[in-house]
C-alpha atoms as a PDB file:
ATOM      1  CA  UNK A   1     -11.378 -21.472  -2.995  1.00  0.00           C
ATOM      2  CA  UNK A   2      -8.760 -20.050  -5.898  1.00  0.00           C
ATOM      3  CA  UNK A   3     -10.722 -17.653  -7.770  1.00  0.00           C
ATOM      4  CA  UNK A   4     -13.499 -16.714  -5.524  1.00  0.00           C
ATOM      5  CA  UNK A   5     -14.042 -13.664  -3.517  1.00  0.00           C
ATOM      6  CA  UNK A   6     -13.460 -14.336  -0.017  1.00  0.00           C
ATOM      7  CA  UNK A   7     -15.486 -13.485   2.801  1.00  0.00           C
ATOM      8  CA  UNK A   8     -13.199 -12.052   5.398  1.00  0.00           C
ATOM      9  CA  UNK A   9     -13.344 -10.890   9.109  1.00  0.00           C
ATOM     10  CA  UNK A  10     -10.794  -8.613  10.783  1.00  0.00           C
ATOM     11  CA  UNK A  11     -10.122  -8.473  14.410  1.00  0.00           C
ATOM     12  CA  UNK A  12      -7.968  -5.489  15.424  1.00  0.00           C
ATOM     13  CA  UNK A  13      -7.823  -2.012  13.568  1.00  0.00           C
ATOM     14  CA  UNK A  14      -4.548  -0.575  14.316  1.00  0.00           C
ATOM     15  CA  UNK A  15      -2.672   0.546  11.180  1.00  0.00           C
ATOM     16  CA  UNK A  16      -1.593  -2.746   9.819  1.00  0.00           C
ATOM     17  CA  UNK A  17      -5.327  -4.405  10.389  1.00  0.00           C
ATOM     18  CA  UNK A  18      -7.461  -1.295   8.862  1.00  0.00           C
ATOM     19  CA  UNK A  19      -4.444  -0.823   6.006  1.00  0.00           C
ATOM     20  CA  UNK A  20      -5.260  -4.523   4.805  1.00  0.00           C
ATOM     21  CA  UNK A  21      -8.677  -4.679   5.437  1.00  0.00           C
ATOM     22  CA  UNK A  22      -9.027  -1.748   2.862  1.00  0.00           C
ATOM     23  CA  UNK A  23      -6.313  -2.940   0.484  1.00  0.00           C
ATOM     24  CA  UNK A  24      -8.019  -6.906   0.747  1.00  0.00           C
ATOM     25  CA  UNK A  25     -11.197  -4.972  -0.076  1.00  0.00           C
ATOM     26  CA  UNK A  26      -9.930  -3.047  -3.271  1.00  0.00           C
ATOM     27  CA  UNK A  27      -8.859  -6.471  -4.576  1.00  0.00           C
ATOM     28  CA  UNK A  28     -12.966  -7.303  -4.320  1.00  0.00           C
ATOM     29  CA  UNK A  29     -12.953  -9.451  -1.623  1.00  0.00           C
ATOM     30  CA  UNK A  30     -16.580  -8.559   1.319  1.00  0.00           C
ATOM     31  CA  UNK A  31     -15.181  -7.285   4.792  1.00  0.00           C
ATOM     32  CA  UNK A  32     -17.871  -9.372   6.475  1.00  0.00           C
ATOM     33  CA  UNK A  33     -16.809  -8.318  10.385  1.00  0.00           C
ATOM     34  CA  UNK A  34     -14.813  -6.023  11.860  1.00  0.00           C
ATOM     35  CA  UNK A  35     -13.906  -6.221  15.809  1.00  0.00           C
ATOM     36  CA  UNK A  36     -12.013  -4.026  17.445  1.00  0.00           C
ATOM     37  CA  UNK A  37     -11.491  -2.761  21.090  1.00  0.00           C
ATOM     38  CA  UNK A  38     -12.642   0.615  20.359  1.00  0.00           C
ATOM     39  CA  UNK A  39     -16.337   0.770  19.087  1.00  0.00           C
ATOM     40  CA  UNK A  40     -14.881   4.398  17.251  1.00  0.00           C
ATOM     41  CA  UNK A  41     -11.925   2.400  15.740  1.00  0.00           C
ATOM     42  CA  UNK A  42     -14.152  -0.332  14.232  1.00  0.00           C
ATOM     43  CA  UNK A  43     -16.637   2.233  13.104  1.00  0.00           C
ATOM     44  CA  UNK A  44     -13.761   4.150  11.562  1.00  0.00           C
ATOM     45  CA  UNK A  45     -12.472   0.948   9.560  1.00  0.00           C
ATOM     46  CA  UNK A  46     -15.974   0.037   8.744  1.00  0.00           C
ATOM     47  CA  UNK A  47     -16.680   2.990   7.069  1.00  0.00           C
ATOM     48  CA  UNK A  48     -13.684   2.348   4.697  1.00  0.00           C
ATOM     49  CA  UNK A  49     -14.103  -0.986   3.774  1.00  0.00           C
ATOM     50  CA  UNK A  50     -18.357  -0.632   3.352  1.00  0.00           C
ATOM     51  CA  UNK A  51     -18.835  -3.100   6.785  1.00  0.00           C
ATOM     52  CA  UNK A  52     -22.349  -2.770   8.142  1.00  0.00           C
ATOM     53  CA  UNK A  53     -21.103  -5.635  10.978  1.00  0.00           C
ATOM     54  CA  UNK A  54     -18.404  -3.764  13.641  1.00  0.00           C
ATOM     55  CA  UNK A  55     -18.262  -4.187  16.968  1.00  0.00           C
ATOM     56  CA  UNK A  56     -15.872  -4.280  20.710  1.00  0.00           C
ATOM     57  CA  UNK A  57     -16.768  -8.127  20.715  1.00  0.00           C
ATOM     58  CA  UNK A  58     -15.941 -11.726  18.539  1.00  0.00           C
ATOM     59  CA  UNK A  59     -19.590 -12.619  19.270  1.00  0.00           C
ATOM     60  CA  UNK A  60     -20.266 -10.322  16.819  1.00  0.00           C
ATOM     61  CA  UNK A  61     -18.184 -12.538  13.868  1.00  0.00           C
ATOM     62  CA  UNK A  62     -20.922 -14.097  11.651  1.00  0.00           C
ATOM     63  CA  UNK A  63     -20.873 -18.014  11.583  1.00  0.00           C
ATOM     64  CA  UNK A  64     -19.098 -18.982   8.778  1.00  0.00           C
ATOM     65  CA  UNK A  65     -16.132 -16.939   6.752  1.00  0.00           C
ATOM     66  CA  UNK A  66     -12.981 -17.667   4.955  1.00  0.00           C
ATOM     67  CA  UNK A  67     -10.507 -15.911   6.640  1.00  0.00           C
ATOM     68  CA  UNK A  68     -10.293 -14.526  10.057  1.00  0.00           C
ATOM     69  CA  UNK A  69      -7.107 -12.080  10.654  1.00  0.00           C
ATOM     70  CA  UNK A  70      -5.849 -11.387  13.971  1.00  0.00           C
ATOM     71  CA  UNK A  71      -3.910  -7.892  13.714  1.00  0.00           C
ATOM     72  CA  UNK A  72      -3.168  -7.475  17.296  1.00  0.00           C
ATOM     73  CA  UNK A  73      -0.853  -6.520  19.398  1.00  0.00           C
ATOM     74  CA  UNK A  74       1.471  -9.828  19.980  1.00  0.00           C
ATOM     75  CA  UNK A  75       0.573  -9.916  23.854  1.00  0.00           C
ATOM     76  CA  UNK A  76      -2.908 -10.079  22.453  1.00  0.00           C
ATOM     77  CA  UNK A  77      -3.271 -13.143  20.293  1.00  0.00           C
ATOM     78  CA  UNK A  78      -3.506 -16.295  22.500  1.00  0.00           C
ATOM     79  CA  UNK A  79      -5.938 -14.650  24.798  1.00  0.00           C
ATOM     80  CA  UNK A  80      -8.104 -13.534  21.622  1.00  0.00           C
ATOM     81  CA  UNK A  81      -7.465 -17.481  19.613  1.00  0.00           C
ATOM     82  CA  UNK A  82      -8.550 -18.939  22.938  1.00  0.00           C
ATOM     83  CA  UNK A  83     -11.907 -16.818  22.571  1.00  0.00           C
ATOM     84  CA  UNK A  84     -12.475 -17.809  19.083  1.00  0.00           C
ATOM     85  CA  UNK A  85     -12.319 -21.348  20.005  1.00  0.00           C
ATOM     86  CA  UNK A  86     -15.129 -21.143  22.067  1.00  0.00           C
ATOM     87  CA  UNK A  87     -17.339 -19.549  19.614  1.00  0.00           C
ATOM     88  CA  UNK A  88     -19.923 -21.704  17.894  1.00  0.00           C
ATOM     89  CA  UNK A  89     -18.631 -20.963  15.034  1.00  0.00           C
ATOM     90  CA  UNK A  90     -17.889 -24.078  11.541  1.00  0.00           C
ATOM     91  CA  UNK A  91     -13.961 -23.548  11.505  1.00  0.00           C
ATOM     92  CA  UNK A  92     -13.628 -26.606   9.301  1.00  0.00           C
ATOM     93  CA  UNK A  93     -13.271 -24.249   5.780  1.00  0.00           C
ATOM     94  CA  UNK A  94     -11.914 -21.185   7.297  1.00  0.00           C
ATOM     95  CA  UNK A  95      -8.600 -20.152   7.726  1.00  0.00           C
ATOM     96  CA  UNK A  96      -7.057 -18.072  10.898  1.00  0.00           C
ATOM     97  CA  UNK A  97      -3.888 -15.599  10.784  1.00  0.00           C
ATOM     98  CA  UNK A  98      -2.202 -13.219  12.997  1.00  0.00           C
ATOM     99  CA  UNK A  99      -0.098 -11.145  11.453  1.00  0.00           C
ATOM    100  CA  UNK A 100       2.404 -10.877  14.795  1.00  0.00           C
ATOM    101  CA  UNK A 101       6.259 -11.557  13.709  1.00  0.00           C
ATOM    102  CA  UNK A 102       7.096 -12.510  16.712  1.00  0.00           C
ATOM    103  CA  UNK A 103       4.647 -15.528  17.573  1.00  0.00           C
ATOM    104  CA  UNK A 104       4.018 -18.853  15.364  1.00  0.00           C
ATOM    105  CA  UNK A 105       1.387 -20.072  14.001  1.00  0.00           C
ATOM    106  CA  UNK A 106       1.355 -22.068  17.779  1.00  0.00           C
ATOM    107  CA  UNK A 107       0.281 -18.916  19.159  1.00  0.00           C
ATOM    108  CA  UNK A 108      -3.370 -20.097  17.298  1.00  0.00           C
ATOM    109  CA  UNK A 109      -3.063 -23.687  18.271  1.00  0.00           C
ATOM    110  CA  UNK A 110      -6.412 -23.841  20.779  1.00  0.00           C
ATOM    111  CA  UNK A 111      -8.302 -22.183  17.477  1.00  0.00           C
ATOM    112  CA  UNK A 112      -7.006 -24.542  14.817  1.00  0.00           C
ATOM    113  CA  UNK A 113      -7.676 -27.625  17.510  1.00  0.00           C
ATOM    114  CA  UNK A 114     -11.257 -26.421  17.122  1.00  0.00           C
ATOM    115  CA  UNK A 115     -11.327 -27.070  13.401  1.00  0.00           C
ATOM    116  CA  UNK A 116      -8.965 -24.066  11.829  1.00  0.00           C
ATOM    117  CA  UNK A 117      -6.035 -24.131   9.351  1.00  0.00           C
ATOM    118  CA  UNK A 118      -4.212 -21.300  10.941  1.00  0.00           C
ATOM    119  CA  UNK A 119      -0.560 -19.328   9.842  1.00  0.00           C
ATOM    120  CA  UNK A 120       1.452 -16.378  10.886  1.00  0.00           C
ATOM    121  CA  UNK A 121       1.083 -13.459   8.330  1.00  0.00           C
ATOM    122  CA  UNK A 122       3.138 -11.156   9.348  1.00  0.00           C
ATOM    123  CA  UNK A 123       3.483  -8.262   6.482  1.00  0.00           C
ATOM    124  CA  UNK A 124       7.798  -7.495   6.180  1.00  0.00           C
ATOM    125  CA  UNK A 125       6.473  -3.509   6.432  1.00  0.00           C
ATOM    126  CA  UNK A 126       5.885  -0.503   8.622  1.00  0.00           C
ATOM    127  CA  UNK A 127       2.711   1.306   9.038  1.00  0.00           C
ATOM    128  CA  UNK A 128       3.309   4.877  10.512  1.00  0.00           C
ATOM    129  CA  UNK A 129       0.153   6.686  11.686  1.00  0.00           C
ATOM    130  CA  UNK A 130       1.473   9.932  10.383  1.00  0.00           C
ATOM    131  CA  UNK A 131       1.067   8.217   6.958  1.00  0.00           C
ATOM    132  CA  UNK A 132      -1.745   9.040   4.767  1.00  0.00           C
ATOM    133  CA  UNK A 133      -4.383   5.688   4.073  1.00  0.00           C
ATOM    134  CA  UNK A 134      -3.833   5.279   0.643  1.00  0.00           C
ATOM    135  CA  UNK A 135       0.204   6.039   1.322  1.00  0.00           C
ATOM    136  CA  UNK A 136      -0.113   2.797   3.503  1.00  0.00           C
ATOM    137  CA  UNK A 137      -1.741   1.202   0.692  1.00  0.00           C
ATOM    138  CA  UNK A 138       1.063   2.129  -1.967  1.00  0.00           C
ATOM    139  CA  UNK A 139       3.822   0.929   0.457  1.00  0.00           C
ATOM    140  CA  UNK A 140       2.375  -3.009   0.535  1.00  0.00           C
ATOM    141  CA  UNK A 141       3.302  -3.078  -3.120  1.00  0.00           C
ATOM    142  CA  UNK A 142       6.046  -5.164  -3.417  1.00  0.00           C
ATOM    143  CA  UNK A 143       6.606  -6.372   0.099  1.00  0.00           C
ATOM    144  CA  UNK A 144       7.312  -9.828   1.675  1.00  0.00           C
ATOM    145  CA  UNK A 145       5.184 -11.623   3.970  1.00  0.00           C
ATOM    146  CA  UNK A 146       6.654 -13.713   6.828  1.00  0.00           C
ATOM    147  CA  UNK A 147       4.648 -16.845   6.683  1.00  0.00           C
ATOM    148  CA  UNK A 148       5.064 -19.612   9.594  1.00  0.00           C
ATOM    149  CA  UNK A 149       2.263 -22.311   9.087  1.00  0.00           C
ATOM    150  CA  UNK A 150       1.783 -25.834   7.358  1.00  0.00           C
ATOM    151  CA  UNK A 151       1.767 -27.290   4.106  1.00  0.00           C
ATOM    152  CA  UNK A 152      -2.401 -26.756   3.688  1.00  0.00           C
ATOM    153  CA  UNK A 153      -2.509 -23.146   4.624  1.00  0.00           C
ATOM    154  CA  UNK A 154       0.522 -21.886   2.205  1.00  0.00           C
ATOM    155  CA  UNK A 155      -1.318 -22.146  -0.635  1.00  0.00           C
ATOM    156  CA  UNK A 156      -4.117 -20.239   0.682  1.00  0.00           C
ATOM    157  CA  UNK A 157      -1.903 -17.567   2.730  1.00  0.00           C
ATOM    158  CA  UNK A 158       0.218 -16.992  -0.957  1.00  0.00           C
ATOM    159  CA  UNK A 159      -2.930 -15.942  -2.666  1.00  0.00           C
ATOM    160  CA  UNK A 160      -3.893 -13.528  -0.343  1.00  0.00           C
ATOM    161  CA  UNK A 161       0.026 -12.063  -0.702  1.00  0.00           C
ATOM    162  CA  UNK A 162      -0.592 -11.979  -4.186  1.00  0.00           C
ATOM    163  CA  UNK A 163      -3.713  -9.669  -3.564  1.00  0.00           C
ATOM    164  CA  UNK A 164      -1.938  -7.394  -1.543  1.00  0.00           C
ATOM    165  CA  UNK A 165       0.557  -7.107  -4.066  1.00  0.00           C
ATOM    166  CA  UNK A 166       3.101  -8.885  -2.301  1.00  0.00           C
ATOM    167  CA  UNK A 167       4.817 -12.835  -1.978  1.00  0.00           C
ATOM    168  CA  UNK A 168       5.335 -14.983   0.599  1.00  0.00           C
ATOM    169  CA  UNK A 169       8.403 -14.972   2.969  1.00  0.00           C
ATOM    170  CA  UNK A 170       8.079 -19.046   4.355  1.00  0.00           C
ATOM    171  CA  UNK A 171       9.881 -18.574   7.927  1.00  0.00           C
ATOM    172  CA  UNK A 172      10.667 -22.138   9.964  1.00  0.00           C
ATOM    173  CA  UNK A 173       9.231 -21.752  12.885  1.00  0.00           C
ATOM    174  CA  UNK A 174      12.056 -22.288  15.141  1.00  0.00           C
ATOM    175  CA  UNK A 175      13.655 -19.005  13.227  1.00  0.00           C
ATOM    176  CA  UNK A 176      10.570 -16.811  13.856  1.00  0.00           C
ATOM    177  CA  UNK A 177      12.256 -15.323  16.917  1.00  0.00           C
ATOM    178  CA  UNK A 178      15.299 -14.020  14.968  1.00  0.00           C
ATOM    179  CA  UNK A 179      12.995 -13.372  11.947  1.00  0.00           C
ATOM    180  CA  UNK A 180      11.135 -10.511  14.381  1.00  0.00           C
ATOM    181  CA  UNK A 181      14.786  -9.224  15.560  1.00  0.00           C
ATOM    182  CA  UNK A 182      16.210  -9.091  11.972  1.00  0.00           C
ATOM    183  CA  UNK A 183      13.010  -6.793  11.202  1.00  0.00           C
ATOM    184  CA  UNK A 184      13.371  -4.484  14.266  1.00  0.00           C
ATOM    185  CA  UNK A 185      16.789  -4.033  13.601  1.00  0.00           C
ATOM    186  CA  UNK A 186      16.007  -3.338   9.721  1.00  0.00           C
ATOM    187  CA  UNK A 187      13.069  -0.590  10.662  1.00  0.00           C
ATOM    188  CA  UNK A 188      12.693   0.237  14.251  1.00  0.00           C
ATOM    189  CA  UNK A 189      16.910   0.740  14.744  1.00  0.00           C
ATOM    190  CA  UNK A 190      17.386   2.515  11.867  1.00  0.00           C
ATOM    191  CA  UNK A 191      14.874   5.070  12.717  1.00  0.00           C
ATOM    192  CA  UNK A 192      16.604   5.164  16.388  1.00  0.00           C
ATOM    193  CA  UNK A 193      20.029   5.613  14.146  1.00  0.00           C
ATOM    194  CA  UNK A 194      18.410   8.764  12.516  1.00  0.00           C
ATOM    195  CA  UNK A 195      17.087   9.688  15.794  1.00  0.00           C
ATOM    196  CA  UNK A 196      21.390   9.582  16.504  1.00  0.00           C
ATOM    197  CA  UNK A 197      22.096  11.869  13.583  1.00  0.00           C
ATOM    198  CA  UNK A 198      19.657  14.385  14.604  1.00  0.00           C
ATOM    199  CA  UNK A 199      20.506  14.606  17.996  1.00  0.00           C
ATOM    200  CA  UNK A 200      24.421  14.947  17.186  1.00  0.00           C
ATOM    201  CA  UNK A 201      23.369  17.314  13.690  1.00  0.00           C
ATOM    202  CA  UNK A 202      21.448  19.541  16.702  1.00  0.00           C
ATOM    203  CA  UNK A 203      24.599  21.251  16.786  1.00  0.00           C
ATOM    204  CA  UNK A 204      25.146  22.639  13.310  1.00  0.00           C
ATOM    205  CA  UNK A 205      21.527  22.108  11.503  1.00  0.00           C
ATOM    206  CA  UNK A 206      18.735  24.534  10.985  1.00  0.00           C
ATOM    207  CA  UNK A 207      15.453  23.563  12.641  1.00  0.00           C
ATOM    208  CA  UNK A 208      17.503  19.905  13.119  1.00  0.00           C
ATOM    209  CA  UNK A 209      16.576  19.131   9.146  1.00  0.00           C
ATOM    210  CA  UNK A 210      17.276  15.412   8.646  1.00  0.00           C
ATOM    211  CA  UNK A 211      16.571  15.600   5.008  1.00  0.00           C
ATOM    212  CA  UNK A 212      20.138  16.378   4.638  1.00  0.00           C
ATOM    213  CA  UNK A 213      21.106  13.331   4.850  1.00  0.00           C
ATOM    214  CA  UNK A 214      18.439  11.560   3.218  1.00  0.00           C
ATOM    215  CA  UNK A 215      20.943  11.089  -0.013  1.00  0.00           C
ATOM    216  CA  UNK A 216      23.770   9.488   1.935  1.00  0.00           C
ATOM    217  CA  UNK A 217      21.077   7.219   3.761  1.00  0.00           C
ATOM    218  CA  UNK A 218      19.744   6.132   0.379  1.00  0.00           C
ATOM    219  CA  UNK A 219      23.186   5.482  -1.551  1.00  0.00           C
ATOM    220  CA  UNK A 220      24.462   3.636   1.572  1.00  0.00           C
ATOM    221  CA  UNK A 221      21.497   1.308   1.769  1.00  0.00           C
ATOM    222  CA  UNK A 222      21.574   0.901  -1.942  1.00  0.00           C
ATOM    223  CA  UNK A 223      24.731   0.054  -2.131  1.00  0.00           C
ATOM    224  CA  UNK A 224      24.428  -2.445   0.641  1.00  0.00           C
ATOM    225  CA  UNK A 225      21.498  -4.351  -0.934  1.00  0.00           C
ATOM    226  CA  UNK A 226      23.708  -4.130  -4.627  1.00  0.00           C
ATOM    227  CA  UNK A 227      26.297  -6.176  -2.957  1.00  0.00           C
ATOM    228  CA  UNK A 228      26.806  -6.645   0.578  1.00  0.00           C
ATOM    229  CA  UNK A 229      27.026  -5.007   3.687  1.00  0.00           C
ATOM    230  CA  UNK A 230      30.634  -6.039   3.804  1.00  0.00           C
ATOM    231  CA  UNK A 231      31.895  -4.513   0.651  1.00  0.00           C
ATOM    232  CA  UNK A 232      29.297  -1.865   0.310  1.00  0.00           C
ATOM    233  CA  UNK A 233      30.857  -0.371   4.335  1.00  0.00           C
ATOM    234  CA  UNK A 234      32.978   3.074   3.871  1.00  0.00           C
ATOM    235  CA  UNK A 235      34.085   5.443   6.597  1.00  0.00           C
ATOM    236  CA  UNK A 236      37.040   5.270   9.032  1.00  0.00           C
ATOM    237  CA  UNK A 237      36.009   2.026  10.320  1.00  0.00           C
ATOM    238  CA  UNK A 238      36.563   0.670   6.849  1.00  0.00           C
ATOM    239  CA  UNK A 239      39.636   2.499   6.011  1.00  0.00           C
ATOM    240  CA  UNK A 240      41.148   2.005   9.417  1.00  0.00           C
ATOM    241  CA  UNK A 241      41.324   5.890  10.355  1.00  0.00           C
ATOM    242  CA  UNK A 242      42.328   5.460  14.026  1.00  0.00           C
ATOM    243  CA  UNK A 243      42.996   9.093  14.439  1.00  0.00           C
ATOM    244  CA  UNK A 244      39.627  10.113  13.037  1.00  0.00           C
ATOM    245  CA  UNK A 245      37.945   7.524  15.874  1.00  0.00           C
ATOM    246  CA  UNK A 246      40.156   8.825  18.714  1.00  0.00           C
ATOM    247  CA  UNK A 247      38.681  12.006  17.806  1.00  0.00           C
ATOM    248  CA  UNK A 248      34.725  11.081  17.158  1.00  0.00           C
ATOM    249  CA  UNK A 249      34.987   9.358  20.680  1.00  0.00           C
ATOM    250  CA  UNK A 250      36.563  12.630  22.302  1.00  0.00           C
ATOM    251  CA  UNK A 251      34.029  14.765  20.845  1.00  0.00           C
ATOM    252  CA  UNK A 252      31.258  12.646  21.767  1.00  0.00           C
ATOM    253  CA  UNK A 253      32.394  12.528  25.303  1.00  0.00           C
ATOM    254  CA  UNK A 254      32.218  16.155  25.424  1.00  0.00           C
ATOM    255  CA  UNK A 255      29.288  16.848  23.540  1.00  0.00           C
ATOM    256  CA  UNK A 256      26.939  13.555  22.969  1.00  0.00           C
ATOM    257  CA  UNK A 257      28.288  11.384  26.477  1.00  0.00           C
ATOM    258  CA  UNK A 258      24.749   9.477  25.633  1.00  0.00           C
ATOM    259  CA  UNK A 259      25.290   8.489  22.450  1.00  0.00           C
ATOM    260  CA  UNK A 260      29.385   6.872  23.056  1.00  0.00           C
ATOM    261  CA  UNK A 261      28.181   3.320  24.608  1.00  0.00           C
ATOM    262  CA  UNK A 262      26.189   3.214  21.052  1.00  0.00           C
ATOM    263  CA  UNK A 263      29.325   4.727  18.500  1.00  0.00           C
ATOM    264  CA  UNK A 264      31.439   2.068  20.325  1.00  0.00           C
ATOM    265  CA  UNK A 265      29.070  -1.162  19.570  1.00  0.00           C
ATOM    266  CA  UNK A 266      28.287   0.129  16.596  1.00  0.00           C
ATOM    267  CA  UNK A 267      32.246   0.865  15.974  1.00  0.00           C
ATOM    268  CA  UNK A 268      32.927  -2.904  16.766  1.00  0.00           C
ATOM    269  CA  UNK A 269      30.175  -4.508  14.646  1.00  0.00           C
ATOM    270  CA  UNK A 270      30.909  -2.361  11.765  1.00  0.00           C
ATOM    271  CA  UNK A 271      35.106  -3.884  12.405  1.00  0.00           C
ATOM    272  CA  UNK A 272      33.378  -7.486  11.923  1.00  0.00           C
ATOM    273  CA  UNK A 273      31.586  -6.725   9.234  1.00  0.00           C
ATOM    274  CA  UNK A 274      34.406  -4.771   7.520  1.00  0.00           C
ATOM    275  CA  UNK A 275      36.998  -7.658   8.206  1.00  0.00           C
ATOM    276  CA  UNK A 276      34.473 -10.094   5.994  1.00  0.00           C
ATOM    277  CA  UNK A 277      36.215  -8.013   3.214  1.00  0.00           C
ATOM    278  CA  UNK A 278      38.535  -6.254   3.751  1.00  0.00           C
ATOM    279  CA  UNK A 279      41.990  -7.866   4.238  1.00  0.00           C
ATOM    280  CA  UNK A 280      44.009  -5.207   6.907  1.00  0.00           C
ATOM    281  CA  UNK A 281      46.902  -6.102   9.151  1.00  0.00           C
ATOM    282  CA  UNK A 282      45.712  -8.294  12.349  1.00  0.00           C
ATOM    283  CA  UNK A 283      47.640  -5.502  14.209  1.00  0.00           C
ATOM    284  CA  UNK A 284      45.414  -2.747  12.406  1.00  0.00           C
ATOM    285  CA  UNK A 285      42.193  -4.324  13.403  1.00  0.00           C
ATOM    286  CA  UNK A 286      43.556  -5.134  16.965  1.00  0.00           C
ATOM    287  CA  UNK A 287      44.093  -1.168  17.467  1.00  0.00           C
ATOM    288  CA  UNK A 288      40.714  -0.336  16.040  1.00  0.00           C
ATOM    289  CA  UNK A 289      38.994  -2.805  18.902  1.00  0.00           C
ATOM    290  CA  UNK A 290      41.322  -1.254  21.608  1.00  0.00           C
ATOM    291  CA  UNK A 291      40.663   2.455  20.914  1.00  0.00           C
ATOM    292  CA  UNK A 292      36.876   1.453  20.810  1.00  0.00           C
ATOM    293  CA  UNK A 293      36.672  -0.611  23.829  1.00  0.00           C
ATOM    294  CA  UNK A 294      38.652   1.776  25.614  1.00  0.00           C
ATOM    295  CA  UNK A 295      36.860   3.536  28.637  1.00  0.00           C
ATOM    296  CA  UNK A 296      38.769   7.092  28.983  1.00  0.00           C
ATOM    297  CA  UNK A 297      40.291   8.492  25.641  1.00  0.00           C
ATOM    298  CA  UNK A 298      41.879  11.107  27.773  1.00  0.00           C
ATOM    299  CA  UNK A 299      44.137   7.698  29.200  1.00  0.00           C
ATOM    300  CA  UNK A 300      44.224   5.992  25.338  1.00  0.00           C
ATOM    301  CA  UNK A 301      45.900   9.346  23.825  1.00  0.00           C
ATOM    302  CA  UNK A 302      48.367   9.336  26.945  1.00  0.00           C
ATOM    303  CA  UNK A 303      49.545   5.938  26.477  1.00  0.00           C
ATOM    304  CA  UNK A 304      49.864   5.978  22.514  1.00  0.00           C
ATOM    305  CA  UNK A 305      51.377   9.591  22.170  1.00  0.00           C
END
């Protein structure tokens, strides 16, 4: 199958499933089906990827294919693999992958006991709506995959990350829990952090313009990946400012009361990670954790003026 064009079926045409349907079709393989729950949605990805065969229903998947790729919703992809295995459809030379990074390859198991090599495929990138198509496209460039499946299907699932301009991320699949956490705290929480900065910035920026702080975003997280977390962390956690956190956590209770459970978490994970290192007095670090856990500054300033 190395070398050929591939004759390829998508089920689900959310951003991720219509984004590589059109990028798998740039890279000349046919879009032979597309399914989706919306007759408009499928039409809409159709159109893109020059698919005569769309449709609300698997019936509609033609007989024999290469690939099958779930991109559902993850509450979606047993009920949809248990459908497929009741198709009458040759499964013995096709391959079957959801791209969910929260569920194994097990998630597939009724579908690959009816014949299919299956695999998760679950691309290590976010696909806003608000994004332009061929923005989408751009952004795969580059990217890992998280891959969860066996031996027979990696060689297969790596080619079609090389066609999407990408490589494979192998994930064991008793890790594929913490895989999905580590890549909604890497996306999904850092948006909610910047969703933090402009609700505190509300106070003293014009029309609430993030972009201000798009430099210091970009340096920090450069200079994280450059070397690590650990050495790459400034700021008065770092330096052990315990003045300057007495007075964030005031402020906040006055002004942001929302945001303080978060600051303090935050405040204590950033202490761990800082004391990886950065060598401080025990006593130093002990402070830092009391003024953070600390329930009413009012009572903390009392007891340490």
């Amino acid at each position: 199958m190395a070398g050929r064009k591939l004759q390829i079926c998508i089920i689900g045409t959310g951003n991720v499933g219509t984004t590589l349907a059109l990028a798998l079709r740039r890279r000349g393989h046919s879009i032979v089906a597309v399914i989706s729950k919306k007759k408009s949605s499928a039409k809409r990805c159709a159109k893109l990827v020059g698919c005569k065969n769309y449709s609300t229903h698997i019936l509609s998947l033609p007989h024999k294919s290469d690939f099958i790729l779930l991109a559902l919703p993850d509450d979606s992809v047993q009920t949809v693999a248990r459908q497929l295995s009741r198709l009458n459809i040759d499964y013995r030379r096709t391959y079957v992958a959801h791209t969910s990074g929260v569920h194994s390859s097990e998630a597939l198991r009724q579908v690959r006991e009816a014949g299919a090599s299956v695999f998760s495929f679950h691309p290590m990138q976010t696909f806003s709506s608000v994004a332009p198509v061929d923005a989408r496209l751009a952004s795969l460039s580059g990217i890992r995959f998280g891959f969860e499946g066996d031996r027979s299907s990696k060689r297969f699932a790596s080619r079609i990350a090389r066609d999407l301009r990408g490589r494979l991320m192998p994930i064991p699949k008793e890790a594929k829990i913490l895989y999905h956490l580590a890549c909604v705290f890497a996306s999904n929480f850092t948006v909610s952090l910047l969703g933090a900065v402009e609700m505190i910035g509300s106070a003293f920026l014009k029309k609430q313009d993030l972009r201000s702080f798009k430099k210091l975003v970009e340096t920090s997280v450069e200079n994280a990946f450059a070397v690590t977390p650990a050495k790459a962390l400034t700021g008065p956690i770092a330096r052990g400012d315990l003045d300057t956190i007495r007075l964030h956590i005031r402020e906040l209770k006055k002004k942001q009361k929302d945001l303080l459970p978060l600051y303090r978490e935050l405040g204590l994970l950033a202490l761990r990670i800082a004391n990886r290192h950065k060598s401080r007095e025990p006593e130093t670090t002990k402070l830092i954790r009391k003024v953070l856990r600390e329930r009413s500054i009012v009572r903390l300033f009392r007891k340490e003026s």
